[in-house]
C-alpha atoms as a PDB file:
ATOM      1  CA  UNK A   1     235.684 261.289 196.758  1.00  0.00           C
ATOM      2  CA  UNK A   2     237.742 258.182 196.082  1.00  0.00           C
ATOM      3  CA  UNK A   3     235.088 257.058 193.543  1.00  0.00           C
ATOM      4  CA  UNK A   4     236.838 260.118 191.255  1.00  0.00           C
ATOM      5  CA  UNK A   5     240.461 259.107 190.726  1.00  0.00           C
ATOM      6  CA  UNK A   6     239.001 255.699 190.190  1.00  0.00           C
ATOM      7  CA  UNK A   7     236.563 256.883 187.415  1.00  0.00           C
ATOM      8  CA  UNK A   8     239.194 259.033 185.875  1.00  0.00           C
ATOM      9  CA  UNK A   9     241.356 255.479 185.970  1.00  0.00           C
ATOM     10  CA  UNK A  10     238.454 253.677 183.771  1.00  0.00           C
ATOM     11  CA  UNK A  11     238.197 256.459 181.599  1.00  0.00           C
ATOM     12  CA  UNK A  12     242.106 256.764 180.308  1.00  0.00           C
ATOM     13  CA  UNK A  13     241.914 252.843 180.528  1.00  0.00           C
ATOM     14  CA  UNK A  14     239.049 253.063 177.791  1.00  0.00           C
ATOM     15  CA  UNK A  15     241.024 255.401 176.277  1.00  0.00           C
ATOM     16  CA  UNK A  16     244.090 253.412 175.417  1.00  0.00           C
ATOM     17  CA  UNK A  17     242.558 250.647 174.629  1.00  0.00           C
ATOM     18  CA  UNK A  18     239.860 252.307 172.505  1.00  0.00           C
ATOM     19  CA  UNK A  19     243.278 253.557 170.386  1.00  0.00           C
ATOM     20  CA  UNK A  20     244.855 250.522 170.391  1.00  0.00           C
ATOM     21  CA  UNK A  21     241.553 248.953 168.372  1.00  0.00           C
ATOM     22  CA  UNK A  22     242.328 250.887 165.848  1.00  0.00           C
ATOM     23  CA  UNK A  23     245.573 249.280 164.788  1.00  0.00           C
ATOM     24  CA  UNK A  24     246.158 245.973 163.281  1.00  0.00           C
ATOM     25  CA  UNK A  25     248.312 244.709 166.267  1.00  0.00           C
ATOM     26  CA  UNK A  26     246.839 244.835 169.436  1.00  0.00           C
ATOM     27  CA  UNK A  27     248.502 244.549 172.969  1.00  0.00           C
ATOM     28  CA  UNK A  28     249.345 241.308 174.569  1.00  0.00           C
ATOM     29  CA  UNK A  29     247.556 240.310 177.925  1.00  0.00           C
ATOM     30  CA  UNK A  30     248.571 237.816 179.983  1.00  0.00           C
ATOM     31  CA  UNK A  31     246.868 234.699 180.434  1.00  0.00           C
ATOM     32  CA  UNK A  32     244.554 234.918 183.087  1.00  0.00           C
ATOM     33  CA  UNK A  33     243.293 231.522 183.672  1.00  0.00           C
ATOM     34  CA  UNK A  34     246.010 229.734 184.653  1.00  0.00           C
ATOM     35  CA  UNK A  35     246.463 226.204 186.918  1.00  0.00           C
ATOM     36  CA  UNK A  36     248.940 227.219 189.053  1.00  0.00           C
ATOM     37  CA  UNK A  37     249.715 223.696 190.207  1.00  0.00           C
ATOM     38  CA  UNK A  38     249.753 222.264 186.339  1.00  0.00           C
ATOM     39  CA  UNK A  39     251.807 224.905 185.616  1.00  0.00           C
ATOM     40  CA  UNK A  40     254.162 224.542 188.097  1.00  0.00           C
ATOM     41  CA  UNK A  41     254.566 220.189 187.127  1.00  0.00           C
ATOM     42  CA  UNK A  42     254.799 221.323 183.616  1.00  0.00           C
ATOM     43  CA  UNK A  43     257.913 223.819 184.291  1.00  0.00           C
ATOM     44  CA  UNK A  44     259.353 220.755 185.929  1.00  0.00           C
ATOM     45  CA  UNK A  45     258.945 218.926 182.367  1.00  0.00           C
ATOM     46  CA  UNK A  46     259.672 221.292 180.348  1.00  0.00           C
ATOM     47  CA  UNK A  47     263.174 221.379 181.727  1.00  0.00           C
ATOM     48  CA  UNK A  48     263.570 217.927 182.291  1.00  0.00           C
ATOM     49  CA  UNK A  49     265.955 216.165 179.987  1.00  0.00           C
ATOM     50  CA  UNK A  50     264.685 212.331 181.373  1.00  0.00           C
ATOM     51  CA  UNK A  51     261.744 212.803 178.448  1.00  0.00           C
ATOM     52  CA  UNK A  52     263.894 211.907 176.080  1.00  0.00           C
ATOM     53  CA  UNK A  53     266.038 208.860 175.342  1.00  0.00           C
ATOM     54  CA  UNK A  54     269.362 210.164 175.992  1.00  0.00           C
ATOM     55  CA  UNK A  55     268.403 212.023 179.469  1.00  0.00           C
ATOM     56  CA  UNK A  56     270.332 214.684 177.333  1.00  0.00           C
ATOM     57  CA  UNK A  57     267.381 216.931 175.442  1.00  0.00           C
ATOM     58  CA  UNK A  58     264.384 218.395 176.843  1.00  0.00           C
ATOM     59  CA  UNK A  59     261.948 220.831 175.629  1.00  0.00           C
ATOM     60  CA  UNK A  60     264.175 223.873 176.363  1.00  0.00           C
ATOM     61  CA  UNK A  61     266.927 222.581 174.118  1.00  0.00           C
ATOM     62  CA  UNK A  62     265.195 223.515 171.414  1.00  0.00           C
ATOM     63  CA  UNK A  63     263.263 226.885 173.060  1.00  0.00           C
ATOM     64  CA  UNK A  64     265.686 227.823 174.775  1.00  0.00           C
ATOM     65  CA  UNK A  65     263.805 230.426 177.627  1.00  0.00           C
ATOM     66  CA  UNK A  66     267.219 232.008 177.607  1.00  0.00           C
ATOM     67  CA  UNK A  67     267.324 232.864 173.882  1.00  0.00           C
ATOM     68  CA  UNK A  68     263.430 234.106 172.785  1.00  0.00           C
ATOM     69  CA  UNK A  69     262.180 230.635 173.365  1.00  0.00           C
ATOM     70  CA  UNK A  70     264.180 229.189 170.220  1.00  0.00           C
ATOM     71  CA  UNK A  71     267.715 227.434 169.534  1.00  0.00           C
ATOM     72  CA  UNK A  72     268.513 230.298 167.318  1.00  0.00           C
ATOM     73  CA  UNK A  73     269.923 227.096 164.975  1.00  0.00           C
ATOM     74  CA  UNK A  74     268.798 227.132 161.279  1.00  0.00           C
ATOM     75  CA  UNK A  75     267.615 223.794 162.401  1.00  0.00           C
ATOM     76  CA  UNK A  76     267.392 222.213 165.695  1.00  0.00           C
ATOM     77  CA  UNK A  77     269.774 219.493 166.911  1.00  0.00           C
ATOM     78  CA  UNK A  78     268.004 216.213 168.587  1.00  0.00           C
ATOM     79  CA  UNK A  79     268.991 212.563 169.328  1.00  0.00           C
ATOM     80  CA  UNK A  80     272.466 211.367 167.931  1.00  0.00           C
ATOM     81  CA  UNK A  81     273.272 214.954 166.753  1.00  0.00           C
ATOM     82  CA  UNK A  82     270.693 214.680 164.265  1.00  0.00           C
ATOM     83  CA  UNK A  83     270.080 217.898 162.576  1.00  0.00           C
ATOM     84  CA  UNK A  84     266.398 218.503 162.159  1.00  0.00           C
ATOM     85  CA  UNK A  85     264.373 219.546 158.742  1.00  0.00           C
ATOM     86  CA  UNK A  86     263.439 222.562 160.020  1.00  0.00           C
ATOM     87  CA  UNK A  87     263.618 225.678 162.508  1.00  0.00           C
ATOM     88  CA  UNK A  88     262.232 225.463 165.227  1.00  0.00           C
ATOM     89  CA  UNK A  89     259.757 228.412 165.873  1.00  0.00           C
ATOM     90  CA  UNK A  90     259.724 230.341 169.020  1.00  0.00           C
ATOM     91  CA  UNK A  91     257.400 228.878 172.150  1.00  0.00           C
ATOM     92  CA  UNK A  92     256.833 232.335 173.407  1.00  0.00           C
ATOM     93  CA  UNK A  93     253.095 233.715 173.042  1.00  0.00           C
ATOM     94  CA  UNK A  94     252.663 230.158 171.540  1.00  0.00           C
ATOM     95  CA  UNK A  95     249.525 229.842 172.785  1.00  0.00           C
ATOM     96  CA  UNK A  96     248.095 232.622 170.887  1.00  0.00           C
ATOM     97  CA  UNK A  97     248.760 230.268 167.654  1.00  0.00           C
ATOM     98  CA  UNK A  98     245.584 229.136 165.927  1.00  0.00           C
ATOM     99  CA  UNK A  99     248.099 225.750 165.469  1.00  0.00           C
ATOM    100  CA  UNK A 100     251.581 224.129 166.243  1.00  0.00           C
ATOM    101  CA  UNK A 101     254.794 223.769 163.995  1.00  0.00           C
ATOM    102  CA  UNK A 102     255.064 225.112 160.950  1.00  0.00           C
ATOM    103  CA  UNK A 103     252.558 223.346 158.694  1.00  0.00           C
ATOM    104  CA  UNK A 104     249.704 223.532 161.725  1.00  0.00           C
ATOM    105  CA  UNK A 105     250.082 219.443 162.053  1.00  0.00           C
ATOM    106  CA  UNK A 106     249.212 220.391 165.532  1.00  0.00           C
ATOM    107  CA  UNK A 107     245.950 222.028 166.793  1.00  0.00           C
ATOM    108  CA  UNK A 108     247.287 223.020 170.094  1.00  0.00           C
ATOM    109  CA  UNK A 109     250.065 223.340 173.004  1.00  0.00           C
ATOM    110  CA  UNK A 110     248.944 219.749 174.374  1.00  0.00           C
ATOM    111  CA  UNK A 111     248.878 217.795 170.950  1.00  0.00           C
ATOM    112  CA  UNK A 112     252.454 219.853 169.942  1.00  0.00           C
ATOM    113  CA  UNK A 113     254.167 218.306 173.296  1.00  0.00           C
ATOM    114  CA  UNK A 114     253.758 215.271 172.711  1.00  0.00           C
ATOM    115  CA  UNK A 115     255.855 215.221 169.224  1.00  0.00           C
ATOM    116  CA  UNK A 116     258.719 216.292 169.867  1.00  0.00           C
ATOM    117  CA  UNK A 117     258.873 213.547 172.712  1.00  0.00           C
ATOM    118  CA  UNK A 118     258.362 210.014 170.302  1.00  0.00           C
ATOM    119  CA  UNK A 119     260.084 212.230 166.996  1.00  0.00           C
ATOM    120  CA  UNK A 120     263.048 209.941 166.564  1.00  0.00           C
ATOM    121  CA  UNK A 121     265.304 213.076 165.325  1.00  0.00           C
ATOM    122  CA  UNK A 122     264.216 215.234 168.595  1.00  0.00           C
ATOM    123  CA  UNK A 123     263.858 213.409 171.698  1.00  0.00           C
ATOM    124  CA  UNK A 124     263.914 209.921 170.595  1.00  0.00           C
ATOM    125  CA  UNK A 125     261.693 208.200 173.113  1.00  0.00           C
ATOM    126  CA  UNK A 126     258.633 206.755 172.956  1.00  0.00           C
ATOM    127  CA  UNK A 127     255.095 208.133 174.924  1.00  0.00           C
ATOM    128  CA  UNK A 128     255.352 204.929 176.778  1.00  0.00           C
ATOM    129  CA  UNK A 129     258.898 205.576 177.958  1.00  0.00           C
ATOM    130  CA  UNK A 130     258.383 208.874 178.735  1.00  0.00           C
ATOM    131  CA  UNK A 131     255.659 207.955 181.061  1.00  0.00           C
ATOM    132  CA  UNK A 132     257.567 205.092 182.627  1.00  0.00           C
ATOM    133  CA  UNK A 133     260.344 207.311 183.614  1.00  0.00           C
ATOM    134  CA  UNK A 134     258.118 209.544 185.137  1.00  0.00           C
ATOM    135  CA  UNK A 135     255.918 207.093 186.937  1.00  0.00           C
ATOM    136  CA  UNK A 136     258.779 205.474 188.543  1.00  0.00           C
ATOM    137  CA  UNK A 137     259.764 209.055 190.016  1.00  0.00           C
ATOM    138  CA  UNK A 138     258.124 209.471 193.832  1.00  0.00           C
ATOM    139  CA  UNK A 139     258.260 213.041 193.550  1.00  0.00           C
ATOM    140  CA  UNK A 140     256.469 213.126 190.394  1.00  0.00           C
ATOM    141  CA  UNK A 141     253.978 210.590 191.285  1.00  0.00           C
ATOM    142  CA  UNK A 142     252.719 212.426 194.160  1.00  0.00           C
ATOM    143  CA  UNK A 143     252.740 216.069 192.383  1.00  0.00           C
ATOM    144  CA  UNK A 144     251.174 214.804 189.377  1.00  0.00           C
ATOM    145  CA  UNK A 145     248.192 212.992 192.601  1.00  0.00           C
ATOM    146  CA  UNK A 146     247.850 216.227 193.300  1.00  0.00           C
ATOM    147  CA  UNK A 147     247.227 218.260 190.412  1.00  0.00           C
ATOM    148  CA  UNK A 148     244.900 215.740 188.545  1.00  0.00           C
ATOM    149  CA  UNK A 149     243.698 213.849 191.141  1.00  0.00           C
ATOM    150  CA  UNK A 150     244.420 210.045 190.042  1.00  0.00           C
ATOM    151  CA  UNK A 151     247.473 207.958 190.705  1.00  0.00           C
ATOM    152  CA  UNK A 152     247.781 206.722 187.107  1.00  0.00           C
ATOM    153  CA  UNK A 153     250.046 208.795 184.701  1.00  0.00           C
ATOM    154  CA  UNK A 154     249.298 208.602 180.794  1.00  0.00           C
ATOM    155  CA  UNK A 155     250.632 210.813 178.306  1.00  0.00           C
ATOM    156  CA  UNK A 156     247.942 213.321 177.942  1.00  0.00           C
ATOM    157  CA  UNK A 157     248.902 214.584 181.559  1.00  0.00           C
ATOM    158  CA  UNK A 158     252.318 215.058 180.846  1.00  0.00           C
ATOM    159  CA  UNK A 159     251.282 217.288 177.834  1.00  0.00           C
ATOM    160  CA  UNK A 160     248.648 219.091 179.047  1.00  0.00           C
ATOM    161  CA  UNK A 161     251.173 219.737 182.154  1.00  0.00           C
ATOM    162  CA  UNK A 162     253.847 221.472 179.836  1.00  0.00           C
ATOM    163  CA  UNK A 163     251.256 222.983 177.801  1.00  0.00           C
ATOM    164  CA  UNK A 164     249.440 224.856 180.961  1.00  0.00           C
ATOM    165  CA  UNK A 165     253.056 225.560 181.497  1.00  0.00           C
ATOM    166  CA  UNK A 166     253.571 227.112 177.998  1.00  0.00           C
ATOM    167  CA  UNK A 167     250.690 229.058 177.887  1.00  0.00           C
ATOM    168  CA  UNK A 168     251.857 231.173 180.919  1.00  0.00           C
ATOM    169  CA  UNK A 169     255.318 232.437 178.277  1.00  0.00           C
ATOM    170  CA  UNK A 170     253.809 235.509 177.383  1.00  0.00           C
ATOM    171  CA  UNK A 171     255.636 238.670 176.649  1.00  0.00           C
ATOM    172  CA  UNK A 172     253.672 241.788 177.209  1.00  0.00           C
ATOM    173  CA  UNK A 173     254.769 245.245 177.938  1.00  0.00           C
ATOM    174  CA  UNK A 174     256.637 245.526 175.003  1.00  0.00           C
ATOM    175  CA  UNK A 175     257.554 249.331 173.985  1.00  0.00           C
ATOM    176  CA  UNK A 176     255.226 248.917 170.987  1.00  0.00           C
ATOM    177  CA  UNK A 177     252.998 247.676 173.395  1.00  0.00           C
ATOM    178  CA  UNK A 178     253.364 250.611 175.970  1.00  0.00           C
ATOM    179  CA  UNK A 179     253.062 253.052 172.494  1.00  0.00           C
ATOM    180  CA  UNK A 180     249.613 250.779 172.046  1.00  0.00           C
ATOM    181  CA  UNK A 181     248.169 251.927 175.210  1.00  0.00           C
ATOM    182  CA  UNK A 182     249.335 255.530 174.899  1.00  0.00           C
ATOM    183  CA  UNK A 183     252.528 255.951 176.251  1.00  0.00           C
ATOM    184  CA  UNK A 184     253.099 258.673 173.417  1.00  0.00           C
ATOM    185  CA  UNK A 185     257.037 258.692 173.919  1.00  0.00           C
ATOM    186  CA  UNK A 186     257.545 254.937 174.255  1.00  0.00           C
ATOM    187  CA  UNK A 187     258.819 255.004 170.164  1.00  0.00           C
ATOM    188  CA  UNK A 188     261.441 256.959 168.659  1.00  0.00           C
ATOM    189  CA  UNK A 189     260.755 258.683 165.405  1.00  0.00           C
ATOM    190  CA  UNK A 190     262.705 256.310 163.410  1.00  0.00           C
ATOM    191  CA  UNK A 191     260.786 253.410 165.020  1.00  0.00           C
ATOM    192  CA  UNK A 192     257.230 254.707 164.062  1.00  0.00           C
ATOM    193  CA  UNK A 193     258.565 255.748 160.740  1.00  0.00           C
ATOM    194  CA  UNK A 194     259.409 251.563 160.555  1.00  0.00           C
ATOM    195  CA  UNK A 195     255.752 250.934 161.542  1.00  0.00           C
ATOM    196  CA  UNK A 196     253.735 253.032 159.133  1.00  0.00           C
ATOM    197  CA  UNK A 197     255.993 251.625 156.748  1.00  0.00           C
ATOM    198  CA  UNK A 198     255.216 247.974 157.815  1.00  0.00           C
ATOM    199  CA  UNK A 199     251.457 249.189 158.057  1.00  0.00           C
ATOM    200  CA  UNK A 200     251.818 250.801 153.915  1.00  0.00           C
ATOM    201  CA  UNK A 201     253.922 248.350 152.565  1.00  0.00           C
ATOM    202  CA  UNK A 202     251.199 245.612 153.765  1.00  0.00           C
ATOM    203  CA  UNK A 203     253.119 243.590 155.900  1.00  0.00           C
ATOM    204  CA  UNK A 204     250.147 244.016 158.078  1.00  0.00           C
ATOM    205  CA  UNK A 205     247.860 241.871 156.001  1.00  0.00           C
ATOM    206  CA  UNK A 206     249.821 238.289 157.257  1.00  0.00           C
ATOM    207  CA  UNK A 207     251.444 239.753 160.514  1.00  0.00           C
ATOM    208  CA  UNK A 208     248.439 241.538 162.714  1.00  0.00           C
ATOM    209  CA  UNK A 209     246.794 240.824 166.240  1.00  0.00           C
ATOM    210  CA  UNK A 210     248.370 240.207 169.523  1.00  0.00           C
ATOM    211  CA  UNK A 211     251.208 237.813 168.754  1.00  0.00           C
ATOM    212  CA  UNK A 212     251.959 239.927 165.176  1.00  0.00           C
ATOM    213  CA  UNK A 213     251.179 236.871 163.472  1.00  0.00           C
ATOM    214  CA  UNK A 214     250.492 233.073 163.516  1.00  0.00           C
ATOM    215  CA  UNK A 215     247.086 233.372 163.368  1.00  0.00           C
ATOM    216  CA  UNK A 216     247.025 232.213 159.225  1.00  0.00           C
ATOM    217  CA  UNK A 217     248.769 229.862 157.061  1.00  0.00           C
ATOM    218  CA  UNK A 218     250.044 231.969 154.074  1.00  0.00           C
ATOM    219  CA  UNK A 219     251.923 231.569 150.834  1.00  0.00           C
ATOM    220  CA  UNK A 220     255.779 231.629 151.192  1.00  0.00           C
ATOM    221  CA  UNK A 221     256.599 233.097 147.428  1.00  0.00           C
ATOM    222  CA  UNK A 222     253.794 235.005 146.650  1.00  0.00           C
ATOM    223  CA  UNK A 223     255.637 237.412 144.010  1.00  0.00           C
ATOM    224  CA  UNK A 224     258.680 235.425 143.142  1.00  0.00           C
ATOM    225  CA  UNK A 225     258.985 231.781 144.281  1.00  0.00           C
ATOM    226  CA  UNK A 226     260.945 231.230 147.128  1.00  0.00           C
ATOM    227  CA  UNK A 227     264.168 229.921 146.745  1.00  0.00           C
ATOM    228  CA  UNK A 228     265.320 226.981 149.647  1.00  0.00           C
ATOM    229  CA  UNK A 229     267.276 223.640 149.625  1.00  0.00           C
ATOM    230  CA  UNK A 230     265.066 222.983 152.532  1.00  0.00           C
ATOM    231  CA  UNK A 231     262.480 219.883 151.909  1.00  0.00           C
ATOM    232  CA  UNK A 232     259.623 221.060 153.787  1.00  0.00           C
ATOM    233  CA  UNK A 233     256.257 221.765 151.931  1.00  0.00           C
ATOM    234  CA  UNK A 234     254.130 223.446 154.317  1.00  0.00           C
ATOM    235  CA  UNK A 235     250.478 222.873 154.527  1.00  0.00           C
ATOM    236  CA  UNK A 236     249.958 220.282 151.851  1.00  0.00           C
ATOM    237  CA  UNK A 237     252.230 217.849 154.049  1.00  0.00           C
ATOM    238  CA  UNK A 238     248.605 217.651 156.165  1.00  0.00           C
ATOM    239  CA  UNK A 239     245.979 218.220 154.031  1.00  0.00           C
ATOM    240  CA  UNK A 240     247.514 216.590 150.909  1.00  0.00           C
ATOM    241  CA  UNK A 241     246.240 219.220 148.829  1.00  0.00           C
ATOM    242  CA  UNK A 242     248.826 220.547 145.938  1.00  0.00           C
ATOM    243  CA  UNK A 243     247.502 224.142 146.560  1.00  0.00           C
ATOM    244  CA  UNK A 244     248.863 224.052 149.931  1.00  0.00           C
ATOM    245  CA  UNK A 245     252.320 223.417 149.121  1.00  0.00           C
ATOM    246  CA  UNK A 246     255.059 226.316 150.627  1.00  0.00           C
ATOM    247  CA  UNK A 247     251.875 227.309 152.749  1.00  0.00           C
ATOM    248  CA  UNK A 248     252.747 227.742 156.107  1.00  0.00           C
ATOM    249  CA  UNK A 249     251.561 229.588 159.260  1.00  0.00           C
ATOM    250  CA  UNK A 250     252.337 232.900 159.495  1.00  0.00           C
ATOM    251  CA  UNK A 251     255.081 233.468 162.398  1.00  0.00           C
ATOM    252  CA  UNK A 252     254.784 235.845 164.745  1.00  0.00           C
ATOM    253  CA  UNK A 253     257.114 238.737 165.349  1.00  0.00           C
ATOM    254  CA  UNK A 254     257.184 239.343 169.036  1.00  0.00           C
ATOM    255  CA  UNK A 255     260.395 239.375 170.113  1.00  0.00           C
ATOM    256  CA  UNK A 256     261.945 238.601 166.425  1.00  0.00           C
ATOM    257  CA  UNK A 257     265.164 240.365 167.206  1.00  0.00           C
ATOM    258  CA  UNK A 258     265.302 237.347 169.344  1.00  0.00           C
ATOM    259  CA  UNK A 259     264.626 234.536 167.337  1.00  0.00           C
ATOM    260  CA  UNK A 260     267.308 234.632 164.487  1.00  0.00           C
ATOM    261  CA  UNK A 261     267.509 233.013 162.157  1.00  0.00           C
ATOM    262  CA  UNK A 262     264.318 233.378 160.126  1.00  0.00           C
ATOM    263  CA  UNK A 263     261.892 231.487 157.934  1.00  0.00           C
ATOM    264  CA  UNK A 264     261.304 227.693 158.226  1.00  0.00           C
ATOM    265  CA  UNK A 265     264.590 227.231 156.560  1.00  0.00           C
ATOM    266  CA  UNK A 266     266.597 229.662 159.068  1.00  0.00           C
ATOM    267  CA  UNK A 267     268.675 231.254 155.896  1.00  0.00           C
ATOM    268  CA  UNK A 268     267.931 234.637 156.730  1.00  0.00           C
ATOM    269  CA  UNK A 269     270.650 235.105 159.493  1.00  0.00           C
ATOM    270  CA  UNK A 270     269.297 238.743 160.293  1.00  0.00           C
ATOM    271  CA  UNK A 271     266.278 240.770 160.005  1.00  0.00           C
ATOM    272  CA  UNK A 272     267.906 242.842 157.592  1.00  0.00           C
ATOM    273  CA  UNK A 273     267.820 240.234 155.321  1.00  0.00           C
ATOM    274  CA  UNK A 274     264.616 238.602 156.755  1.00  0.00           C
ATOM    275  CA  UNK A 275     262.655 241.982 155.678  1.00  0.00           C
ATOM    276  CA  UNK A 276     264.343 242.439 152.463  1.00  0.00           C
ATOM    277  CA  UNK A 277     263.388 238.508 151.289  1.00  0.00           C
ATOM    278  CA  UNK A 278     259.810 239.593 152.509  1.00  0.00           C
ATOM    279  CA  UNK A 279     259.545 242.397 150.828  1.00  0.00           C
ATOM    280  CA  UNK A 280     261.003 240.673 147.848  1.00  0.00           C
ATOM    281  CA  UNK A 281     259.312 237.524 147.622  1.00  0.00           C
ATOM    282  CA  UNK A 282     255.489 238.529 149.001  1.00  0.00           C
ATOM    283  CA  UNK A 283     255.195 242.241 148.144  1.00  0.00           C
ATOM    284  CA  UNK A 284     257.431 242.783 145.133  1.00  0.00           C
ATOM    285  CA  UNK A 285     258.922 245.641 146.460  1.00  0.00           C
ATOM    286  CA  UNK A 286     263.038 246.748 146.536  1.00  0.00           C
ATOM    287  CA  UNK A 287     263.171 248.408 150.384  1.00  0.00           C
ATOM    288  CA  UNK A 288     265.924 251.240 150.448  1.00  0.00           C
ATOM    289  CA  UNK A 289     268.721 250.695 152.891  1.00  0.00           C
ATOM    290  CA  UNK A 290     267.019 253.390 155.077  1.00  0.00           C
ATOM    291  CA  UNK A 291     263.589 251.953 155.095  1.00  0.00           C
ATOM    292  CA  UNK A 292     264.844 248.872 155.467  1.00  0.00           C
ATOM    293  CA  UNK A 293     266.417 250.372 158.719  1.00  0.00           C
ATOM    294  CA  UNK A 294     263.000 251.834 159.936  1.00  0.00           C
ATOM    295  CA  UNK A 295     261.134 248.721 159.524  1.00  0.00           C
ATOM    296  CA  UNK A 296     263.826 246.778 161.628  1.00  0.00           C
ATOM    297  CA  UNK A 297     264.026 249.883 164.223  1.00  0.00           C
ATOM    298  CA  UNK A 298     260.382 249.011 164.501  1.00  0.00           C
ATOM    299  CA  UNK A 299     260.472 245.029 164.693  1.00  0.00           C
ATOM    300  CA  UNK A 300     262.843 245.620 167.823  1.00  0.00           C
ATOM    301  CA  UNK A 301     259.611 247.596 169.346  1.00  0.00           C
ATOM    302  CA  UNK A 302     257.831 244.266 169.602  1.00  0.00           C
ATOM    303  CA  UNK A 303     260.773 242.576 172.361  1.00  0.00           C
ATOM    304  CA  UNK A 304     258.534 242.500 175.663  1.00  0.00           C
ATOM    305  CA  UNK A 305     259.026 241.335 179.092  1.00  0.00           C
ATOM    306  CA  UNK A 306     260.638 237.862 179.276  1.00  0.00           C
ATOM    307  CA  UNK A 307     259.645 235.221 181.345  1.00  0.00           C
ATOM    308  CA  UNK A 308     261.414 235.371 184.411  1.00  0.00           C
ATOM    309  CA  UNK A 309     261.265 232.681 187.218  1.00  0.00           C
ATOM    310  CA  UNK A 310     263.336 230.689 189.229  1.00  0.00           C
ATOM    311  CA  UNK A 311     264.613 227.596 187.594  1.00  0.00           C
ATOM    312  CA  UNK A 312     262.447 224.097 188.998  1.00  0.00           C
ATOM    313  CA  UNK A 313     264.305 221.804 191.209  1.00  0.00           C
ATOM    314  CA  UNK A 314     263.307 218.517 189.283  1.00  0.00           C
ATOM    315  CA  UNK A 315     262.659 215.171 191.494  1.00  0.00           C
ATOM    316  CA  UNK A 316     265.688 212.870 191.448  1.00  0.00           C
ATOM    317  CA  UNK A 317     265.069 209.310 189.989  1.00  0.00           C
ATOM    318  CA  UNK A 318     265.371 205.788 192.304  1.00  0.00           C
ATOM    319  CA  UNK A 319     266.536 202.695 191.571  1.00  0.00           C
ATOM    320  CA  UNK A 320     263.419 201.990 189.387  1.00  0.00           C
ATOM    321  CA  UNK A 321     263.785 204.640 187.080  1.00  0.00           C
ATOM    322  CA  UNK A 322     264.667 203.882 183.231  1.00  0.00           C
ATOM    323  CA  UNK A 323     268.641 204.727 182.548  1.00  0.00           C
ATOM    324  CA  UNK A 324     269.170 206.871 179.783  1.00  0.00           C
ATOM    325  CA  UNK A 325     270.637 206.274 176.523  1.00  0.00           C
ATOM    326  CA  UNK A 326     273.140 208.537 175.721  1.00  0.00           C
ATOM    327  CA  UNK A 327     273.875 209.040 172.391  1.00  0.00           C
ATOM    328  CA  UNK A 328     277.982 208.713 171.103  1.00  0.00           C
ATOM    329  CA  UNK A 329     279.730 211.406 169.756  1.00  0.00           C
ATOM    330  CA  UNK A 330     279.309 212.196 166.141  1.00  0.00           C
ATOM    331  CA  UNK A 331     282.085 211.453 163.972  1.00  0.00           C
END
């Protein structure tokens, strides 16, 4: 008799996801291989400032946990108050990227860690440093024993630590999400009026799959040129091919109310303006004021579950350790 219920279970399971396949986003689902331990040294580094020169930045100055994984900066500060070239893109549902920053320089979590690290405008340190300080720390030392096994440290541990770490910031159970799997009532009118708009207008085309993007590099300007002070090229920066230039990966839109302000540039302060430029500049098309209202009712949809943990106690330094650098006070 308990075989029934269970059945029934599979079969509305099928169901929902059966009707999710037909859209062009599909559902987040959290990572299921993860290395707990890895994970748990990588949290640790993520938050810990002693990466970089200064002992001032670390990884969640820039994606901030607390603020959608970003800065919510046009561009990032780093090392001396320098103000970065670009925004700095959200690290939540990173991993479902088919590349790092902006122009895909990166082909994954591990090889993105370790720039930010030696990028004299971010963290200002050097790989070497970085491994020093932590090598000098005991409780490091013996957590990093036991999660790879070896008493050396290099810098491909420390990355592939935060980056088992960064592939566990996922954000499912969004209400578009719950709508996905057939929650029927999970979306207001207005908000589904947003989507098939977002569906009609072809905004599907760049942003579709789990993460609603970032899985394409894509012309920014595709109707009308884009207009920007910002220097950044996109794509041809790494593949040195002129038909590249203002190519760059697609970002996703998972938790975008979040992750003001927009575009690699950061000039769009809201999504109001974020859609309208998008409609503009890659579909040709003038939204109304109240369309342009549905499709941003709809973008909200796509805030899910934020990571939520208790914040890692991080190993003190000794004697041994490298002091920091702190950087003065811009004048």
């Amino acid at each position: 008799m308990k075989i029934l219920p269970l059945a029934a279970g599979v079969a509305i399971a099928c169901a929902s996801l059966a009707w999710a396949a037909d859209e062009p986003i599909q559902p987040i689902v959290p990572p299921s291989r993860i290395n707990a331990g890895m994970a748990e040294l990588g949290k640790k580094l993520f938050f810990d400032p002693r990466l970089s020169k200064s002992g001032f930045i670390s990884c969640n100055s820039c994606h901030n946990l607390s603020m959608g994984g970003s800065d919510n900066l046009p561009t990032s500060i780093g090392d001396n108050w320098h103000e970065g070239p670009i925004n700095a893109p959200t690290v939540l549902n990173a991993s479902m990227n088919l590349a790092q920053f902006w122009d895909g320089r990166a082909k994954d979590l591990q090889a993105q860690a370790g720039g930010p690290i030696a990028n004299p405008g971010e963290m200002a340190s050097s790989h070497t440093l970085a491994v020093a300080v932590v090598e000098s720390i005991p409780g490091y030392r013996s957590e990093f024993k036991s999660v790879f096994g070896k008493d050396q440290v290099g810098i491909e541990e420390v990355t592939a630590a935060i980056a088992e770490f960064e592939k566990t910031l996922v954000t499912p159970n969004s209400r578009f999400d719950q709508w996905l799997l057939g929650k029927k009532d999970a979306l207001s009118g207005e908000e589904l009026a947003g989507y098939k708009l977002f569906k009609e207008s072809g905004c599907v085309t760049c942003h579709n799959g789990p993460a609603v993007g970032g899985n394409s590099f894509q012309k920014l300007g595709v109707v009308e040129p884009f207009h920007t002070k910002n220097a950044a090229v996109g794509r041809s920066a790494v593949t040195g091919k002129d038909a590249d230039r203002m190519h760059f990966k697609v970002p996703t839109l998972r938790n975008v109310e979040l992750t003001y302000p927009y575009f690699h540039d950061g000039s769009a302060h809201t999504l109001k303006d974020a859609v309208d430029t998008m409609a503009r500049v890659q579909l040709g098309k003038k939204l109304s004021e109240a369309d342009n209202g549905r499709i941003v009712a709809f973008l909200k949809t796509l805030t899910g579950e934020q990571p939520s943990f208790k914040l890692p106690q991080l190993p003190p330094s000794v004697e041994a350790t490298p002091q920091p650098q702190p950087f003065a006070r811009k004048s």
